[in-house]
Protein backbone atom coordinates (compact mmCIF):
# COMPACT_ATOMS: atom_id res chain seq x y z
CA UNK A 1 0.00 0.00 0.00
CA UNK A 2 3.09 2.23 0.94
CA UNK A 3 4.57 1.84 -2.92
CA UNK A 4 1.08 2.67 -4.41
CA UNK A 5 0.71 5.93 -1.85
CA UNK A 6 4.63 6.99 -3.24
CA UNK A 7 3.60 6.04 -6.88
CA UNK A 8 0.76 8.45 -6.48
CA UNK A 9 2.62 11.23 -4.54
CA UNK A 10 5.32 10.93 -7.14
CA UNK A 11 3.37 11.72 -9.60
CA UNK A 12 1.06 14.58 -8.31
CA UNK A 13 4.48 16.50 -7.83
CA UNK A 14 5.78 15.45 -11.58
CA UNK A 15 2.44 17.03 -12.59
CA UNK A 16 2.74 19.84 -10.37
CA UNK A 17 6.20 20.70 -11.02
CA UNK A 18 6.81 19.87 -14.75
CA UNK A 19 9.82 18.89 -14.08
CA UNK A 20 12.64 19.03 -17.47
CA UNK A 21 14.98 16.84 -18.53
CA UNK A 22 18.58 18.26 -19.49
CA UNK A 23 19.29 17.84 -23.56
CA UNK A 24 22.43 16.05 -22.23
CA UNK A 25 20.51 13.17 -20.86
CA UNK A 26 18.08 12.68 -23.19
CA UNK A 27 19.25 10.17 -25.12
CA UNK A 28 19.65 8.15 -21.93
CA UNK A 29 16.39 8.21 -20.36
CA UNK A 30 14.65 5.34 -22.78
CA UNK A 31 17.36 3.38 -22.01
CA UNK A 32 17.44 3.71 -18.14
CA UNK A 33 13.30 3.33 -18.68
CA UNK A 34 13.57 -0.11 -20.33
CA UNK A 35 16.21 -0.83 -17.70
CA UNK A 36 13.82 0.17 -14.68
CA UNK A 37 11.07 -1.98 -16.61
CA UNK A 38 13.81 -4.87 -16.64
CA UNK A 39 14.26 -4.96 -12.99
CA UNK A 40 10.63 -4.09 -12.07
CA UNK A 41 9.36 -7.44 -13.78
CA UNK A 42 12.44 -9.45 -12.42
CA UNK A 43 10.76 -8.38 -8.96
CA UNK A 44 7.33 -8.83 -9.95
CA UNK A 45 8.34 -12.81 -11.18
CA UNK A 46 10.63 -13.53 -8.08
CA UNK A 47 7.85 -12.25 -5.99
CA UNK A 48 5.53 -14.70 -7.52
CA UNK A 49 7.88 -17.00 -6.90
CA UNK A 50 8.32 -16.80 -3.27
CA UNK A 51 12.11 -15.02 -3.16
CA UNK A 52 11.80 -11.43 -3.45
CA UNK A 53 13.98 -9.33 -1.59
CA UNK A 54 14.02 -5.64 -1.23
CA UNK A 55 17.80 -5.29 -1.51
CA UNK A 56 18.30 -7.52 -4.18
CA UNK A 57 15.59 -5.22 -6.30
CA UNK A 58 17.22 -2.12 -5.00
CA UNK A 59 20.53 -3.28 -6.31
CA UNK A 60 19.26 -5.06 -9.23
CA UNK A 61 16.99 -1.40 -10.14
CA UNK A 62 19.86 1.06 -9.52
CA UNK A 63 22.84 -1.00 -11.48
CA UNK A 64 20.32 -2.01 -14.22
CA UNK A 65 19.93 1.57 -15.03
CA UNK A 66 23.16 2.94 -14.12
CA UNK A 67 25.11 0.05 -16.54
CA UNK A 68 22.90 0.42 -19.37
CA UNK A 69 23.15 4.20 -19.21
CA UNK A 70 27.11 4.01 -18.90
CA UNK A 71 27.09 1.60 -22.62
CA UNK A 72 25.22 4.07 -23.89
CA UNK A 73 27.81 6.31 -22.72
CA UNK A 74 30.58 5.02 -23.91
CA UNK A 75 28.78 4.06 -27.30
CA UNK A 76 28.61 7.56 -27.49
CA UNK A 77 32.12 7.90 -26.67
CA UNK A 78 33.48 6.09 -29.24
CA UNK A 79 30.53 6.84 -32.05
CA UNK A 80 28.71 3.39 -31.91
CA UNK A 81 25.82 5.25 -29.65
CA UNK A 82 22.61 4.54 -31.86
CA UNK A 83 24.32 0.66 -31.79
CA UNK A 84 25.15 -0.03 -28.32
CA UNK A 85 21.56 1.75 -27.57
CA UNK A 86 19.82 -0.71 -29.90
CA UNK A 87 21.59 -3.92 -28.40
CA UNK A 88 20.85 -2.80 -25.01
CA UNK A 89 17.40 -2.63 -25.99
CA UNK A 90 17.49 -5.79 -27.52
CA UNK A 91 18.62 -7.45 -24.28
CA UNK A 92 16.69 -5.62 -21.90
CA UNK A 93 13.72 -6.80 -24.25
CA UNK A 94 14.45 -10.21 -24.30
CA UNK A 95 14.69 -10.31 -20.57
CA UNK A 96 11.27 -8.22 -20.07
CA UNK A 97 9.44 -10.83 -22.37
CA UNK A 98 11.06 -13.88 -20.63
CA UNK A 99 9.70 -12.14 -17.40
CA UNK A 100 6.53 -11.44 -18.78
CA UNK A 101 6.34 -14.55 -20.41
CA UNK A 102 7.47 -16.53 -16.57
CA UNK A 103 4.41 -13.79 -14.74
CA UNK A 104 2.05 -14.99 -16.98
CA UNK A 105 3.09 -18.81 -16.56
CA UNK A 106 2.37 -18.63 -12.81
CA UNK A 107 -0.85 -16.31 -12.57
CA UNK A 108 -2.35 -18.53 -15.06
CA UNK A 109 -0.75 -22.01 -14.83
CA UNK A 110 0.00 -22.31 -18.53
């Protein structure tokens, strides 16, 4: 109930303050997005399966992000940005659709 109260706090004030993104992380924030998604599905399936734990999904959230941004990064670094983005995509993807696909397994025994 806590997480749904901060969900909905959070974004009253996003709303309410409007916040802005600077142009020099823009190209970052998909990528730390399908990196939150990542690690908020990985908690959703190991909750269904009886081994959640806070700290591993704090640690799993915050160096999900921050690695996938620093690729990015250093795509960017050494020109291969638009490449390094799309694999990181690619594997975030493939592990959001194994979780989805492992979520849906258990809710609906198929």
């Amino acid at each position: 109930m806590l997480a749904v109260i901060g969900i909905i706090v959070g974004v009253a004030v996003g709303l309410l303050l409007e916040p802005t993104l600077p142009v020099f992380l823009e190209p970052y924030l998909p990528i730390a997005i399908v990196a939150a998604l990542d690690a908020i599905l990985g908690a959703a399936r190991s909750h269904l399966e009886g081994v959640f734990s806070d700290k591993v999904f704090a640690v799993s959230f915050i160096s999900n992000v921050l690695i996938a941004g620093l690729i990015v990064f250093v795509g960017d670094q050494i020109g291969v940005g638009a490449q390094l983005s799309t694999g990181v995509v690619v594997v975030l993807g493939i592990r959001i659709f194994n979780n989805a696909a492992a979520i849906r397994r258990k809710i609906f025994h198929a």
